[in-house]
Protein backbone atom coordinates (compact mmCIF):
# COMPACT_ATOMS: atom_id res chain seq x y z
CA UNK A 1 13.30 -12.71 -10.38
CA UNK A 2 12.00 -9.60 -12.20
CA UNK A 3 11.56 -6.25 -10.32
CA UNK A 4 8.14 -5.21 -8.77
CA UNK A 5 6.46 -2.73 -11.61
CA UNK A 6 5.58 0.51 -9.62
CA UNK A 7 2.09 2.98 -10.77
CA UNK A 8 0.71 5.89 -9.10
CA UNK A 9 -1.83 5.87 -6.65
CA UNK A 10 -3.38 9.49 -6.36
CA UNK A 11 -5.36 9.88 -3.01
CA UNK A 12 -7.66 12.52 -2.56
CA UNK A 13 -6.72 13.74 1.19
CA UNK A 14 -3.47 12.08 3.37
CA UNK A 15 -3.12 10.58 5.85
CA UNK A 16 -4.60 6.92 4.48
CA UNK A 17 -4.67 3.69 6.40
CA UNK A 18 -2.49 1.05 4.72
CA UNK A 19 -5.45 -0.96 4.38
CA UNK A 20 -7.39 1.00 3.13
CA UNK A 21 -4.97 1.94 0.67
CA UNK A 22 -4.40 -2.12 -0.65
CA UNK A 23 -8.24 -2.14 -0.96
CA UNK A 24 -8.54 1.33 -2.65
CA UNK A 25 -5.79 0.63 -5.02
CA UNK A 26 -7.09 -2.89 -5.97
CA UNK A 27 -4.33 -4.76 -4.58
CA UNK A 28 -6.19 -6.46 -2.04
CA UNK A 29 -9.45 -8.11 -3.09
CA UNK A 30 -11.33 -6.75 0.44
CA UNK A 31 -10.55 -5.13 3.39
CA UNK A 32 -10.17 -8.36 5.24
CA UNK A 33 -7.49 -9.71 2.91
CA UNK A 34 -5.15 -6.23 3.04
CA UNK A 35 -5.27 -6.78 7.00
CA UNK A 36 -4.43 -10.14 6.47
CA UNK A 37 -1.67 -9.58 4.06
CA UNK A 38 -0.10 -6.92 5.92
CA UNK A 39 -0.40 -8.95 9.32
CA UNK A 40 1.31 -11.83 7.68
CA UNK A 41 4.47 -9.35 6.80
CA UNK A 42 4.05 -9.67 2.85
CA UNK A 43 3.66 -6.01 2.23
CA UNK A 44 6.42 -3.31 2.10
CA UNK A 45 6.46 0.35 3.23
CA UNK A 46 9.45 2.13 1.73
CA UNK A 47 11.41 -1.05 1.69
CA UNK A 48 10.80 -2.57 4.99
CA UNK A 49 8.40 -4.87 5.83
CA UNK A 50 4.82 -3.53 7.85
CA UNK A 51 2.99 -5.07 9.75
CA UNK A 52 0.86 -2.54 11.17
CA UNK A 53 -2.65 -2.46 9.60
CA UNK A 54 -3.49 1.10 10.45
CA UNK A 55 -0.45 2.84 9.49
CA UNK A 56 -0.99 6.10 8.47
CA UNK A 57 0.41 6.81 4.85
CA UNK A 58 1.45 10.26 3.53
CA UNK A 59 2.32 11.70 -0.22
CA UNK A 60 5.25 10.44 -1.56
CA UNK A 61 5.43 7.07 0.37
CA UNK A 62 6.06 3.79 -1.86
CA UNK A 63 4.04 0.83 -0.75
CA UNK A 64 5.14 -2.76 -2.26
CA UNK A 65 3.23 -5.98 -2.36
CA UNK A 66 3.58 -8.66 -4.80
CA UNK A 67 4.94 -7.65 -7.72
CA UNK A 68 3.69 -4.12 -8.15
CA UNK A 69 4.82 -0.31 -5.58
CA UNK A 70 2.47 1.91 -5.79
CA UNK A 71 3.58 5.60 -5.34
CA UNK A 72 1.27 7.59 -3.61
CA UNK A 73 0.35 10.60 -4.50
CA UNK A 74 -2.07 13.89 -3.12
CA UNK A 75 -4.16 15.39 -5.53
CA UNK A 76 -7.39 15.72 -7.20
């Protein structure tokens, strides 16, 4: 099994929802499928599983799902 590729997400102000980050970042097709993914325990917040749709994510946090992490980032 081959390692999850990780890119850089660069948000424009922190906190952001986890949902609203798998939506943003084009993991998740809508909003309704991030919630359902991260309900269903498939997505990864520095290496342990979250199931909490609203979780607030800061700079610097590494979110996995599938195969790809995205490394957040504050800027721009």
């Amino acid at each position: 099994m081959s390692s999850p590729s990780s890119r850089v997400i660069i948000i424009k102000a922190e906190p952001i929802e986890l949902c609203q980050l798998l939506k943003f970042s084009g993991l998740a097709a809508t909003g309704g499928e991030a919630k359902s993914v991260i309900g269903a325990g498939q997505v990864l917040l520095n290496s342990v599983v979250e199931t909490q749709k609203r979780k607030k994510i800061m700079g610097g946090d590494k979110v996995t799902y599938g195969e790809e992490t995205l490394v957040v980032q504050v800027g721009g």
